[in-house]
Protein backbone atom coordinates (compact mmCIF):
# COMPACT_ATOMS: atom_id res chain seq x y z
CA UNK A 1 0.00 0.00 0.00
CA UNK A 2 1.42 3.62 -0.71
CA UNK A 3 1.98 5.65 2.18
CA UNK A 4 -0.40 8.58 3.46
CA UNK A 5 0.97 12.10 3.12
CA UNK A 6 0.22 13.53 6.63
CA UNK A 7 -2.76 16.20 6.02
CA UNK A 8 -0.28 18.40 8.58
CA UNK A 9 2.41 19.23 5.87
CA UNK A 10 2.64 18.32 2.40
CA UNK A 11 5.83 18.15 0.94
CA UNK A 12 6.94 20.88 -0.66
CA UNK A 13 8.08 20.92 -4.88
CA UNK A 14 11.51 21.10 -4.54
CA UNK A 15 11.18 18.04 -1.85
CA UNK A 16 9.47 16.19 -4.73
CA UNK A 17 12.16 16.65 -6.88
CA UNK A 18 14.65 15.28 -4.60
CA UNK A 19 12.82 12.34 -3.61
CA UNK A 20 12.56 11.59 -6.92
CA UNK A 21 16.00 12.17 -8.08
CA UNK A 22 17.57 10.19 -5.19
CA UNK A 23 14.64 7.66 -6.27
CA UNK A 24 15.95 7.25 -9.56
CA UNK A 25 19.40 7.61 -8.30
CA UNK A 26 19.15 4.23 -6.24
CA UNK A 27 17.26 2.65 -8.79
CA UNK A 28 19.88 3.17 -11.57
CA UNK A 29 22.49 2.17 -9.15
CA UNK A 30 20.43 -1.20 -8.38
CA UNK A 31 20.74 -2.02 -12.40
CA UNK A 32 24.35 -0.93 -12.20
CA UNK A 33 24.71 -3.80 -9.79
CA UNK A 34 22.62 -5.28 -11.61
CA UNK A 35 24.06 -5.23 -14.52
CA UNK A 36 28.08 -5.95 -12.78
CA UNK A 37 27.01 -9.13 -10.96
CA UNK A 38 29.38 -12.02 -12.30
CA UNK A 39 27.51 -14.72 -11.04
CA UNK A 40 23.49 -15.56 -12.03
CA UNK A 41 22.61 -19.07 -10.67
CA UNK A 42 24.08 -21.16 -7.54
CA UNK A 43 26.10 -23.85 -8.99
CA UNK A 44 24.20 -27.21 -7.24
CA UNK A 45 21.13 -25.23 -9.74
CA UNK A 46 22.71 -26.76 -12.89
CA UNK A 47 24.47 -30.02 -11.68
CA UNK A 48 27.61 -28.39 -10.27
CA UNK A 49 29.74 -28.59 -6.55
CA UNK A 50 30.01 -25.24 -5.50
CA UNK A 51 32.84 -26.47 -2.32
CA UNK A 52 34.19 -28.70 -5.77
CA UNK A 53 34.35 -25.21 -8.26
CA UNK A 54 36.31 -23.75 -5.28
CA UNK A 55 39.49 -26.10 -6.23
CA UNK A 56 39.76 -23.65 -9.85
CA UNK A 57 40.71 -21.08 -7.28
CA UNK A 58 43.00 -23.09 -5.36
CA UNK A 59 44.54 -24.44 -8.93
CA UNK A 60 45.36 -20.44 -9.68
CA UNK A 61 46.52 -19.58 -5.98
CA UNK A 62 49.19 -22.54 -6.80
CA UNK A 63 50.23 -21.55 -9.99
CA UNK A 64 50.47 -17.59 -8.58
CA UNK A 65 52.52 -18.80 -5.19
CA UNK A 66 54.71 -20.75 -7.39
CA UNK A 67 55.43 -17.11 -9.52
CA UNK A 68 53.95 -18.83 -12.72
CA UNK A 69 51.42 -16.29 -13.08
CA UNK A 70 50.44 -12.85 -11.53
CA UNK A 71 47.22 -13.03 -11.33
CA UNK A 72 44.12 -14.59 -13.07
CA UNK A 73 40.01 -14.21 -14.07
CA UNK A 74 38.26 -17.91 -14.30
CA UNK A 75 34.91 -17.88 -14.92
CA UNK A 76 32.51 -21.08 -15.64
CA UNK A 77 28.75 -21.09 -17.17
CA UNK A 78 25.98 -24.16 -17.27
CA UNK A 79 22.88 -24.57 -18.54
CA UNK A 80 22.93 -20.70 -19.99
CA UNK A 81 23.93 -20.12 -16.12
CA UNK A 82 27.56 -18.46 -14.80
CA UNK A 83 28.00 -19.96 -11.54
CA UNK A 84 31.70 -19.21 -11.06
CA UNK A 85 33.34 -16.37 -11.54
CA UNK A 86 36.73 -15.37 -9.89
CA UNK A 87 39.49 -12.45 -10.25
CA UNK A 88 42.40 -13.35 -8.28
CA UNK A 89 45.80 -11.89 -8.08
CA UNK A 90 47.30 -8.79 -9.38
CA UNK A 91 46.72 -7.22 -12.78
CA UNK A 92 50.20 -5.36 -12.07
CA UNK A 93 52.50 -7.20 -9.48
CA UNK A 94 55.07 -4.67 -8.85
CA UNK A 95 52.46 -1.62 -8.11
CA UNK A 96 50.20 -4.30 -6.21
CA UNK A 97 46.74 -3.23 -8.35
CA UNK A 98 44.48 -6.46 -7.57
CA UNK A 99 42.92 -7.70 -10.68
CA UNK A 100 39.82 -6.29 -11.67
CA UNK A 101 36.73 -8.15 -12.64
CA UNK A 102 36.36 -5.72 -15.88
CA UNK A 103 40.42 -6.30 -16.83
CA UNK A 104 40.89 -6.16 -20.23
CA UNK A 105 43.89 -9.13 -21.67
CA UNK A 106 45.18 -9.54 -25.13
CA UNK A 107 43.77 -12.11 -26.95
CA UNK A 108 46.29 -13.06 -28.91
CA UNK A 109 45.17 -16.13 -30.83
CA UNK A 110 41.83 -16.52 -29.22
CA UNK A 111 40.99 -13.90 -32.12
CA UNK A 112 41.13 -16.67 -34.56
CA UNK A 113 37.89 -18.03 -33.33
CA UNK A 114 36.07 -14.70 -33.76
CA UNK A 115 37.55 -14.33 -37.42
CA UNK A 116 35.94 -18.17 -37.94
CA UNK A 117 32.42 -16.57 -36.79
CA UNK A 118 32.96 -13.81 -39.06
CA UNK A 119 33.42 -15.65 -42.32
CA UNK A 120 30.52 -18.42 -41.46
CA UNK A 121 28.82 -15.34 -40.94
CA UNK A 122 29.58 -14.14 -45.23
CA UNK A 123 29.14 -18.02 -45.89
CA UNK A 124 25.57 -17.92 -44.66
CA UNK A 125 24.95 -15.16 -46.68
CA UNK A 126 26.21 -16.39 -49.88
CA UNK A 127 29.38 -13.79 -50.01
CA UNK A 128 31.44 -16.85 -49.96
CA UNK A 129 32.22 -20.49 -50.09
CA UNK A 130 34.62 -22.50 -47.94
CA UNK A 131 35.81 -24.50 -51.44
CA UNK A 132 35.88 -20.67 -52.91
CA UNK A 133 39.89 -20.16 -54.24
CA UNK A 134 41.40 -17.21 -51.87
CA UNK A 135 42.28 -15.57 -55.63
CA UNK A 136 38.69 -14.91 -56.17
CA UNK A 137 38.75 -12.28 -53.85
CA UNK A 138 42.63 -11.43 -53.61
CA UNK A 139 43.89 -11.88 -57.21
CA UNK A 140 47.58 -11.71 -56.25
CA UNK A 141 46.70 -15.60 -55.26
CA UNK A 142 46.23 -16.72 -58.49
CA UNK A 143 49.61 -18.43 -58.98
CA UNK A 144 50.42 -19.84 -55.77
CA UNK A 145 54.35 -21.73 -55.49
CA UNK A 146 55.34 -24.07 -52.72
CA UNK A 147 59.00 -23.87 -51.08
CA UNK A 148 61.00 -26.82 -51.76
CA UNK A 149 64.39 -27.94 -50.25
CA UNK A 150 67.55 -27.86 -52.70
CA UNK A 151 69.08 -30.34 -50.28
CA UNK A 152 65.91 -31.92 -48.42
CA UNK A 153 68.32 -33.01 -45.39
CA UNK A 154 68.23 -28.83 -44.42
CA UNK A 155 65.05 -29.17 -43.30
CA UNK A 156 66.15 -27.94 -40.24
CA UNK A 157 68.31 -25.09 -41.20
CA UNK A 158 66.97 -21.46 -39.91
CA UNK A 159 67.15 -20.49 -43.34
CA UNK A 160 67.73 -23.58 -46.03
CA UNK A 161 68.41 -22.83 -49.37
CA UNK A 162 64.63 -23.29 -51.37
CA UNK A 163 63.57 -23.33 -54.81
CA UNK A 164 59.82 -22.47 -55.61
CA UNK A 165 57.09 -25.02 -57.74
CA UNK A 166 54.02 -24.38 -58.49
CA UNK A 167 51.43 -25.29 -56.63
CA UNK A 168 48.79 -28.50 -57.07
CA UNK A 169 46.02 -26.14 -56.42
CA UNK A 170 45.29 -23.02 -55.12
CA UNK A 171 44.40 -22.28 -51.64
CA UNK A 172 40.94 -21.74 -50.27
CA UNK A 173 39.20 -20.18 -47.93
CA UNK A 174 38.97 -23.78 -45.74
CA UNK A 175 42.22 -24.28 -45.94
CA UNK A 176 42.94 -20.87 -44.30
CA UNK A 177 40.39 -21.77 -42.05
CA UNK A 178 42.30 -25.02 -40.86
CA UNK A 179 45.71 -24.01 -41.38
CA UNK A 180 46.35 -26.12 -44.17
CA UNK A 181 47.00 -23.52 -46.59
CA UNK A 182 51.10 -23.37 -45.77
CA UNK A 183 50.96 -19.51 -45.62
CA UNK A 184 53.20 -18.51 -43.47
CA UNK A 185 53.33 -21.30 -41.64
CA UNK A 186 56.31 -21.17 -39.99
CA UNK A 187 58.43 -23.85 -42.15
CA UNK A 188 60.94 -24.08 -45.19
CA UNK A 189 59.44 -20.61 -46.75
CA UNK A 190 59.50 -18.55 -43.35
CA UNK A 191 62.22 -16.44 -44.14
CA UNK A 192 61.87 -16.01 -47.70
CA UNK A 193 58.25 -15.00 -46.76
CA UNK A 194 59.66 -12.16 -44.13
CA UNK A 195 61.80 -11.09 -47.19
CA UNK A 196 59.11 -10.82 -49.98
CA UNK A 197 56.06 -9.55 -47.38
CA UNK A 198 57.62 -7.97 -44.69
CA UNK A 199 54.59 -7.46 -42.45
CA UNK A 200 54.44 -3.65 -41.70
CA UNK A 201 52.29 -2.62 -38.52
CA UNK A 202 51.35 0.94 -40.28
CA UNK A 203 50.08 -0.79 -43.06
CA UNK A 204 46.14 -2.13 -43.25
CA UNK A 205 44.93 -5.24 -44.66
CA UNK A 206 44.06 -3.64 -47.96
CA UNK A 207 47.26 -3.17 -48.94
CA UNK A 208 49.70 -6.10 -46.63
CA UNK A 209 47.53 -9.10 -47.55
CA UNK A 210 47.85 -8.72 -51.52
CA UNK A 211 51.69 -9.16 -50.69
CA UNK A 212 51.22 -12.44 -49.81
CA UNK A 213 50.25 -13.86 -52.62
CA UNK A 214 53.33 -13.90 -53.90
CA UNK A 215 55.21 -16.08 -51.02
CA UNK A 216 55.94 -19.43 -51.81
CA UNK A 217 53.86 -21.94 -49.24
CA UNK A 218 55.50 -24.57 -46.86
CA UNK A 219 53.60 -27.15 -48.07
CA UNK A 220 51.11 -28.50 -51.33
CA UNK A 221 48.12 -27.19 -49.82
CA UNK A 222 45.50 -29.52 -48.08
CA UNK A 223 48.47 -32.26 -47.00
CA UNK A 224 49.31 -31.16 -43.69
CA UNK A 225 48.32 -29.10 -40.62
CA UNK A 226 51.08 -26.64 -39.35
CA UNK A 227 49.97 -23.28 -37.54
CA UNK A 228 49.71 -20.07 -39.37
CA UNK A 229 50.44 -17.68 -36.51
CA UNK A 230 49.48 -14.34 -38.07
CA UNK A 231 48.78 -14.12 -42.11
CA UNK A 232 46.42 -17.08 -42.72
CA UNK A 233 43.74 -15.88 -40.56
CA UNK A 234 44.30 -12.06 -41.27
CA UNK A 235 43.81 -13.02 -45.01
CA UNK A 236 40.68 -13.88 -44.48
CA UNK A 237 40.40 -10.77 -42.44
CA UNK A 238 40.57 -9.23 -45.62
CA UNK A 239 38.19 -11.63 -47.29
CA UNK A 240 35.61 -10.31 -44.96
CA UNK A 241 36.18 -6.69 -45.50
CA UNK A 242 35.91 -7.43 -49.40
CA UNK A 243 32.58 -9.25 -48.96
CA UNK A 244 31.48 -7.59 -46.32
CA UNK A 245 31.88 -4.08 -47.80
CA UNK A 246 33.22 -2.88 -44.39
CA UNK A 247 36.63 -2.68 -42.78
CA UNK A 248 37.30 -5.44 -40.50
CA UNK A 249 36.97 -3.61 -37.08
CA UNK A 250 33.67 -2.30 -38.03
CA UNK A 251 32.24 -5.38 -39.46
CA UNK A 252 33.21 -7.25 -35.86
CA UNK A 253 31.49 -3.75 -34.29
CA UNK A 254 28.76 -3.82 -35.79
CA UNK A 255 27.62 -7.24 -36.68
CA UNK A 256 29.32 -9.55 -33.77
CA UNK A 257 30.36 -7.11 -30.99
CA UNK A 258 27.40 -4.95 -30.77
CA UNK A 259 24.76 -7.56 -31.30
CA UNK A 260 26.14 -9.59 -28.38
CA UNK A 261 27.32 -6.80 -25.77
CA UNK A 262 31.26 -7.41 -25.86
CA UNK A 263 31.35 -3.73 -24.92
CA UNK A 264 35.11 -4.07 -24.01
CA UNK A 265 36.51 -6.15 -27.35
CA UNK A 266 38.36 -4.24 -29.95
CA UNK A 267 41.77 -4.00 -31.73
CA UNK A 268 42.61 -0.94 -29.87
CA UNK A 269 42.46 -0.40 -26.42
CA UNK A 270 40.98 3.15 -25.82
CA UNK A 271 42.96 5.79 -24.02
CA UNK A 272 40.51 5.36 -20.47
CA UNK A 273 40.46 2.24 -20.55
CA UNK A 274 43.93 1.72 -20.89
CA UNK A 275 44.19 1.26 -16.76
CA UNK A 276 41.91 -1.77 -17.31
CA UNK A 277 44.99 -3.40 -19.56
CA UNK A 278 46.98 -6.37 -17.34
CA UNK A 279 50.57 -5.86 -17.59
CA UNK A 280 51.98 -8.97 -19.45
CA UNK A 281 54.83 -11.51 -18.00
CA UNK A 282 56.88 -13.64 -19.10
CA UNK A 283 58.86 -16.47 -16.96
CA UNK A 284 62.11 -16.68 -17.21
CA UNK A 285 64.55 -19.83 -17.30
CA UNK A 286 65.15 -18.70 -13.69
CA UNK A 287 61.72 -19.45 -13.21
CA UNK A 288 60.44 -15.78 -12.37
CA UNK A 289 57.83 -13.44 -13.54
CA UNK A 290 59.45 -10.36 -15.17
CA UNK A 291 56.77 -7.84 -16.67
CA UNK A 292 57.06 -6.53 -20.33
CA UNK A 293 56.15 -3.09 -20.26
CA UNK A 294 56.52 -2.95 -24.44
CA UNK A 295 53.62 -4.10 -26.63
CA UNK A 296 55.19 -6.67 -28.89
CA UNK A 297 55.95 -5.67 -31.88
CA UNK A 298 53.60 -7.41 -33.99
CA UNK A 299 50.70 -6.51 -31.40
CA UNK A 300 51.50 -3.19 -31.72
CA UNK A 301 49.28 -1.58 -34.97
CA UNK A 302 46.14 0.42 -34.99
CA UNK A 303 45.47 0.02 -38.25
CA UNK A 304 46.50 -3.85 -39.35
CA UNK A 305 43.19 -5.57 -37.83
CA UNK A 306 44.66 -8.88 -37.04
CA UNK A 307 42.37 -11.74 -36.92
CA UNK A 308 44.74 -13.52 -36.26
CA UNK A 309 45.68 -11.89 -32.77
CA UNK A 310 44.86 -8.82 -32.50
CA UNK A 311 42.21 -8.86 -30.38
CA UNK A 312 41.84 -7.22 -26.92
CA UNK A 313 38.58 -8.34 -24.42
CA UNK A 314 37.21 -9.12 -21.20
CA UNK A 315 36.45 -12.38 -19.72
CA UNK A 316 32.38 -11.53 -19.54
CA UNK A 317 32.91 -10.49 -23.25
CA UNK A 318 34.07 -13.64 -24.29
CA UNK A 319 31.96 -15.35 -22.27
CA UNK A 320 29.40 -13.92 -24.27
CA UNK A 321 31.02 -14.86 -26.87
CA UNK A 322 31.56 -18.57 -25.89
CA UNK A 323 28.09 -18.79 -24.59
CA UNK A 324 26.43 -18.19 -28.12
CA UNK A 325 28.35 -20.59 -29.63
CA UNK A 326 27.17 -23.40 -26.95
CA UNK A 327 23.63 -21.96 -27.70
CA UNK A 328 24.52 -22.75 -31.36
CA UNK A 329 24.64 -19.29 -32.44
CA UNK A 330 22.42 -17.46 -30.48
CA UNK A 331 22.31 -15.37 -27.44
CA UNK A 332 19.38 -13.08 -25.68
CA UNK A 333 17.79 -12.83 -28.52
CA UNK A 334 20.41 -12.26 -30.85
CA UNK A 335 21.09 -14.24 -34.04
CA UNK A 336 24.80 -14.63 -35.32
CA UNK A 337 24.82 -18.01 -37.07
CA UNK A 338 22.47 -20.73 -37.82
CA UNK A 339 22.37 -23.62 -35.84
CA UNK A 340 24.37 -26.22 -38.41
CA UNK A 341 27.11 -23.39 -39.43
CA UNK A 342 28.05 -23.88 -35.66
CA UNK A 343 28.07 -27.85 -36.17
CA UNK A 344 30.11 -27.46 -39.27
CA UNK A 345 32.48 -24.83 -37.54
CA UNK A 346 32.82 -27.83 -34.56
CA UNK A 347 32.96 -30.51 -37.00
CA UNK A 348 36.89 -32.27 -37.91
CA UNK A 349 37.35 -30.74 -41.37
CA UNK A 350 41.43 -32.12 -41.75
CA UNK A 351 41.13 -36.07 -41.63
CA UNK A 352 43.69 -37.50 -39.13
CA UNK A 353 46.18 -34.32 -39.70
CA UNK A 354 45.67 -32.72 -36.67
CA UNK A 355 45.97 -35.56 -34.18
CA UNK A 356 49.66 -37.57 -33.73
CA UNK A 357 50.41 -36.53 -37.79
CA UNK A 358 51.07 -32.78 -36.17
CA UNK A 359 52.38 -33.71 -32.70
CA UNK A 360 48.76 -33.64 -30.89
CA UNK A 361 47.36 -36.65 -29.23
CA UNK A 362 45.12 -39.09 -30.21
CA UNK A 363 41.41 -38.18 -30.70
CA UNK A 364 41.61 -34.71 -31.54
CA UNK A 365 40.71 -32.76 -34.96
CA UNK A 366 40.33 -29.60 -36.32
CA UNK A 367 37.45 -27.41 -37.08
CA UNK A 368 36.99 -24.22 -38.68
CA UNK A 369 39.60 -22.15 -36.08
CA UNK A 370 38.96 -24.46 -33.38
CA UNK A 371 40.34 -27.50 -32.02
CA UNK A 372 37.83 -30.27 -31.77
CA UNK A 373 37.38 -33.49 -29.26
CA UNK A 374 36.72 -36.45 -30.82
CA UNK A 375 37.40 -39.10 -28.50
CA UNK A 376 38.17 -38.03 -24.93
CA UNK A 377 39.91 -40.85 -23.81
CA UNK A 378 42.01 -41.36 -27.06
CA UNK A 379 42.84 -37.43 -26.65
CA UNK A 380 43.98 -37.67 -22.41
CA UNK A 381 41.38 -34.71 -22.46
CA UNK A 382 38.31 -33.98 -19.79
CA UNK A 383 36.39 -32.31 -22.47
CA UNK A 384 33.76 -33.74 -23.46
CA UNK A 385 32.81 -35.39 -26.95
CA UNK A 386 32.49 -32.68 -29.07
CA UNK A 387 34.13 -30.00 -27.61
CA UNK A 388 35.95 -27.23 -29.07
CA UNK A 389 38.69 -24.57 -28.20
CA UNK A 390 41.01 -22.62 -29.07
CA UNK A 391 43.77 -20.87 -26.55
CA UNK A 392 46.52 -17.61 -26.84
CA UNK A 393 49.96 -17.19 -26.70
CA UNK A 394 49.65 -15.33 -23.64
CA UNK A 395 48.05 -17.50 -21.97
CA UNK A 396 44.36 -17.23 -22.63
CA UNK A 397 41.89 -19.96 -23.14
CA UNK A 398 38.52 -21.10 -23.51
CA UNK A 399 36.53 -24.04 -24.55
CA UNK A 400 32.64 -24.99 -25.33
CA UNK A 401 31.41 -28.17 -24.02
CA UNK A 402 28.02 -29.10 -25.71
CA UNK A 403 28.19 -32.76 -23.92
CA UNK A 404 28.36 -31.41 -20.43
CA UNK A 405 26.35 -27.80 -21.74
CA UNK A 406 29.19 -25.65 -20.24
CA UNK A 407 31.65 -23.24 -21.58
CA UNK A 408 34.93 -22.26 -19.50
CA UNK A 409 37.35 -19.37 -20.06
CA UNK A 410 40.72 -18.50 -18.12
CA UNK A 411 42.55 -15.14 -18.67
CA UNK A 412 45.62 -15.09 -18.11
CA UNK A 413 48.78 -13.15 -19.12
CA UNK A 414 51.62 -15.58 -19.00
CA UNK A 415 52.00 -18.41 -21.40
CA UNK A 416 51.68 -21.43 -19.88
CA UNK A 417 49.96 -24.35 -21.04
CA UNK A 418 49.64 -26.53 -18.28
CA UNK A 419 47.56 -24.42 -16.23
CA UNK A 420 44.98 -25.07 -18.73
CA UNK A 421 44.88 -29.08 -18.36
CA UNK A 422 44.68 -28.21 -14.75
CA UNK A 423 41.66 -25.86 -15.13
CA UNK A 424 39.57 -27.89 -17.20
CA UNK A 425 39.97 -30.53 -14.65
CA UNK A 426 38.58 -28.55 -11.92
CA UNK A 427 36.09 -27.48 -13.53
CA UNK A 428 34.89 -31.03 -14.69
CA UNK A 429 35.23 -32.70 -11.20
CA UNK A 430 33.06 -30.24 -9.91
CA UNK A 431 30.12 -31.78 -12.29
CA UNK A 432 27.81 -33.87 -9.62
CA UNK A 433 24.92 -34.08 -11.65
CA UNK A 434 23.64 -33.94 -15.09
């Protein structure tokens, strides 16, 4: 019932208008916190231990006391639910600034898998074709060589003396997608490739990716899987911006970002938000943390959008991100792909490649950007069937689990790759129920 206004004294206008303003006031600050709140369900809700999710934190706390890391954000969802979510440590170790729930980490690699979304996202609207030739949108591809060994026992050699033949067949847009193009793929052509297509940070994609057509490949395309750090996925960077009609940072604005709320993902960290950035480490032979105050170098570009790691985000925005996929392309609302594009994207598109053939266990493949669990046991992995993932070189990872309807992500700014064998197990021993 609303209160009576005592018939003795009624309040008088300027009273109203600061009852309602501090009205408002609270109210807005009740969405704020609202709006801030990392967690939405109790864990035992959707099947989960929330005393078991408590050993992710003691897995960090380890790895931080041991001075592997400086600090760390973990954060678990189920059933559409987060039910763990936990900043720990220091975003800046030597000025002891805690980490921040909202810190912002370099992606690194874990842009690859938002460059994936973006060309399923031209595929399902006919811009494109995964069997399409990369020359049909970059020319400069048209005659494609491969690198070959003059003396094929200098395999090994930093820079081995090469001759160039051409190619079987050109590239296409799924081999870029499953790095089995040979672009740049760190092998036998590597440093003719720095030589012919220097990549220059000032430049855009417009005008570095055409440069790479020239480069002679590793490898006959489609005949092995080796990792193309940088150019493979920023060609098709490119691809997007041609079919697209937009440069690359606004198509991911406007179509991916926006749409799903990754307020805090973009190529370039703005100016005040800059004391949201975690200082990066490295660990030394010594085994200590020593912070690296420079960008690297081939981070360091506000113009080249790199889809290949260029990225910068949040854990909540890739959680977002992460959490659409597992809804198989959707999220509040929002349509980004169709329901089989995200099968396809999850589905082993390189035959037995991937697994021991590149120096990964059993049971693994490889999607569209992602790697993919086929067999669990065969892979020593506690994903489930059917997961996919897809980690950084500074430590960031993050994998969807449509067996066990969770998606995990861990930001971190060290590399180490244990830690993240170690997190996926606590998160899956804190399952109790389905």
């Amino acid at each position: 019932m609303p209160q009576r206004l005592s018939s003795a004294r009624l309040p008088q206008q300027s009273e109203l208008r600061q009852l309602l303003t501090c009205t408002l006031l609270a109210f807005a600050l009740s969405l704020s916190a609202a709006s801030l709140a990392q967690t939405t369900a109790s864990p035992e809700s959707v099947g989960l231990s929330a005393e078991r999710l408590r050993r992710i934190d003691e897995v960090m706390s380890r790895y931080m006391d041991n001075d592997y890391i400086s600090g760390a954000i973990t954060a678990v969802a189920r059933h559409g639910e987060t039910v763990h979510f936990s900043a720990q440590g220091y975003m800046d170790r030597e000025n002891a600034i805690d980490m921040r729930d909202d810190a912002i980490f370099r992606m690194a690699s874990m842009s690859k898998p938002v460059t994936g979304v973006a060309i399923l996202m031209m595929l399902e609207e006919g811009k494109l074709r995964l069997e399409d030739p990369v020359s049909k949108f970059i020319p400069e591809f048209s005659n494609t060589t491969v690198a070959m060994l003059t003396d094929p026992n200098a395999e090994d050699s930093r820079d081995p003396d090469i001759y160039k033949t051409p190619a079987l067949r050109q590239i296409t847009i799924r081999d870029l997608l499953t790095h089995t193009s040979g672009l740049a793929s760190s092998g036998i052509a590597s440093r003719t490739t720095a030589r012919m297509a220097p990549r220059d940070t000032a430049a855009n994609l417009a005008s570095y990716i055409p440069t790479l057509g020239a480069v002679p490949l590793d490898f006959q395309p489609g005949t092995r899987w080796q990792y193309s750090l940088l150019a493979g996925i920023e060609t098709l960077g490119r691809i997007v911006e041609i079919t697209s009609g937009m440069s690359f940072d606004q198509f991911l604005q406007q179509r991916l970002f926006g749409p799903l709320r990754m307020n805090d993902t973009s190529f370039v960290v703005p100016v005040d938000k800059l004391p949201r950035l975690v200082t990066l480490y490295e660990r030394t032979e010594e085994e200590q943390l020593v912070r690296q105050d420079e960008t690297p170098s081939w981070l360091d570009t506000e113009t080249l959008y790199s889809g290949g790691g260029g990225l910068y985000s949040t854990t909540q925005d890739y959680m977002r991100f992460a959490q659409m996929l597992l809804n198989r392309g959707e999220l509040d609302g929002q349509r980004i792909l169709g329901t089989r594009t995200v099968e396809l994207m999850a589905s082993n598109h390189v035959g037995d490649l991937y697994g021991p053939a590149s120096n990964r266990a059993e049971g693994l493949g490889f999607g569209l950007t992602v790697e993919v669990v086929l067999d669990p046991v065969l892979a020593n992995t506690r994903r489930g069937a059917g997961s996919f993932s897809w980690g950084g070189a500074f430590g960031t990872y993050f994998w969807v689990d449509p067996y066990n309807d969770l998606v995990g992500v861990m930001m971190i700014q060290t590399p180490n790759g244990d830690l993240r064998t170690d997190f996926i197990n606590a998160v899956i021993q804190a399952i109790v129920e389905d």
